[in-house]
Protein backbone atom coordinates (compact mmCIF):
# COMPACT_ATOMS: atom_id res chain seq x y z
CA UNK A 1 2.80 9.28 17.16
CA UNK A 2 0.58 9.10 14.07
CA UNK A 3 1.48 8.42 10.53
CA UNK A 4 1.36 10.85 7.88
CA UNK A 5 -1.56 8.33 6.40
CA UNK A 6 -3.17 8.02 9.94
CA UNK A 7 -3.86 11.85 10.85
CA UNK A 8 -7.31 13.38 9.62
CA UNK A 9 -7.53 15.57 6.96
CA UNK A 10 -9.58 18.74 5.92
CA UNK A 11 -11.58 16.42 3.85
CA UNK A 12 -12.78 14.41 7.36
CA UNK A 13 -14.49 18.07 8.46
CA UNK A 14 -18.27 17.94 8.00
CA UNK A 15 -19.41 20.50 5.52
CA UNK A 16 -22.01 22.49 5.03
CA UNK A 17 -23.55 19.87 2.38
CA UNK A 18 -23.12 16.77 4.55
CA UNK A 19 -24.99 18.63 7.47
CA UNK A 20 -27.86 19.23 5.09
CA UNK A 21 -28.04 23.60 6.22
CA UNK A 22 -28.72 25.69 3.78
CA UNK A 23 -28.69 29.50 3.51
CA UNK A 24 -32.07 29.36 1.42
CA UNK A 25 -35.27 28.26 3.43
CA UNK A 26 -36.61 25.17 1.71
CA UNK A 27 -39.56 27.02 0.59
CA UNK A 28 -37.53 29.12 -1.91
CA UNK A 29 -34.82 26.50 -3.08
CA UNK A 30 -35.40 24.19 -5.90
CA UNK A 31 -35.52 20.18 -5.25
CA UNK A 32 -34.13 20.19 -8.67
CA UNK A 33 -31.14 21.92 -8.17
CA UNK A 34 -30.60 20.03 -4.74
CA UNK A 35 -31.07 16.95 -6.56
CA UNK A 36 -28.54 17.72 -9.52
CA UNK A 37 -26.02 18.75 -6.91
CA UNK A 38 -26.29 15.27 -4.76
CA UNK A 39 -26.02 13.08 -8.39
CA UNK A 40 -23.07 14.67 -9.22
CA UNK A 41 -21.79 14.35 -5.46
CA UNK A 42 -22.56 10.62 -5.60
CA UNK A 43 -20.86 10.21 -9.15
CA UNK A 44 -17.76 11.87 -7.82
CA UNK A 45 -17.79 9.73 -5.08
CA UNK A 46 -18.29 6.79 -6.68
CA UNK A 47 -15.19 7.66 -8.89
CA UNK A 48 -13.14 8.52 -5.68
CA UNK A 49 -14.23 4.82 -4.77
CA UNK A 50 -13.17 2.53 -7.73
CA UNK A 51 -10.02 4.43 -7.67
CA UNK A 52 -9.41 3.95 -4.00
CA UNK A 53 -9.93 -0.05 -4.81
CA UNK A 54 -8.07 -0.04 -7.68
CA UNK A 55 -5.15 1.29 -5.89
CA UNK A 56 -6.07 -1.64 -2.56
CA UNK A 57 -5.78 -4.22 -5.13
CA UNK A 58 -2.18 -2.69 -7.07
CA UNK A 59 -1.28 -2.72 -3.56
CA UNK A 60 -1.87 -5.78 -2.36
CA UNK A 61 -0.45 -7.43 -5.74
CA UNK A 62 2.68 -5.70 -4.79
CA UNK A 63 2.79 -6.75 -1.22
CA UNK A 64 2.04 -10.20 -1.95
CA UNK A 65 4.88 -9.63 -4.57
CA UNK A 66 7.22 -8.80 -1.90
CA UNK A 67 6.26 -11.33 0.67
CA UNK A 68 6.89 -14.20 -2.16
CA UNK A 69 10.52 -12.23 -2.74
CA UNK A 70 11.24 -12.04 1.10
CA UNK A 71 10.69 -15.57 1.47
CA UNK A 72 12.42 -16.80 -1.76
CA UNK A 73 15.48 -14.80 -0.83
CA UNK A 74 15.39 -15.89 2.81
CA UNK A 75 15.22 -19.72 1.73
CA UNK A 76 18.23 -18.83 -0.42
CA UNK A 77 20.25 -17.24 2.53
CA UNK A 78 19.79 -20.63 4.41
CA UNK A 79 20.74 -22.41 1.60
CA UNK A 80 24.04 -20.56 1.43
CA UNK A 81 25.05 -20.96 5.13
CA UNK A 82 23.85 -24.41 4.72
CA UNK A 83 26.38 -25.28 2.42
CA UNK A 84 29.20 -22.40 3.69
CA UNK A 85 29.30 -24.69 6.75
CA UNK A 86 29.39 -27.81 5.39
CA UNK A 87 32.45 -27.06 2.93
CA UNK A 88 34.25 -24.46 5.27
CA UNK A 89 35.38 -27.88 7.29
CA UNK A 90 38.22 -29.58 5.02
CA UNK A 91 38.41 -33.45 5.18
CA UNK A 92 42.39 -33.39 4.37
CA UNK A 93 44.74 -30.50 5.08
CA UNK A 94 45.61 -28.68 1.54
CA UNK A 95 48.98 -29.31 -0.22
CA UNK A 96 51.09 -26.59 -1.05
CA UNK A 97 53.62 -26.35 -3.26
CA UNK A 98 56.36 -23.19 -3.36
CA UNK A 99 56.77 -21.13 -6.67
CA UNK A 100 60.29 -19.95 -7.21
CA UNK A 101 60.38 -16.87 -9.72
């Protein structure tokens, strides 16, 4: 089964634009126009791009983040049963002593 982040999206359909038809023949349609439309395609995208690296690199500060975490917390866990099992053996039975009241 696919993730949520796995499955294709409406924005993975080819469109109109990216299969270059056009209800115009070329004859009539301005290069101009054409030309303003793919600059401003290609500035959007390029937006959509930093943004998408941006958010790889927040990501990947905050998984290395977590990995340091994991393994600082894991290192401490040993440490405790390290030393849990060392003092949980007494070297001389405890003395008591009885408290009247």
């Amino acid at each position: 089964m696919k993730g949520i982040m796995q499955t294709q999206g409406i924005g993975n359909i080819k469109s109109i634009h990216s299969i270059g038809a056009r209800s115009i023949p070329k004859v009539q349609r301005s290069s101009h126009l054409d030309l303003y439309v793919f600059e401003r395609e290609k500035d959007r995208l390029e937006k959509e791009v930093f943004a998408l690296n941006k958010r790889t690199s927040r990501a990947k500060r905050q998984l290395d983040s977590a990995y340091l975490r994991i393994k600082k917390l894991q290192k401490e866990i040993y440490e405790e049963q390290k030393i849990k099992t060392h003092r949980s053996v007494p070297t001389r039975p405890l003395k008591t002593m009885a408290i009247n009241y």
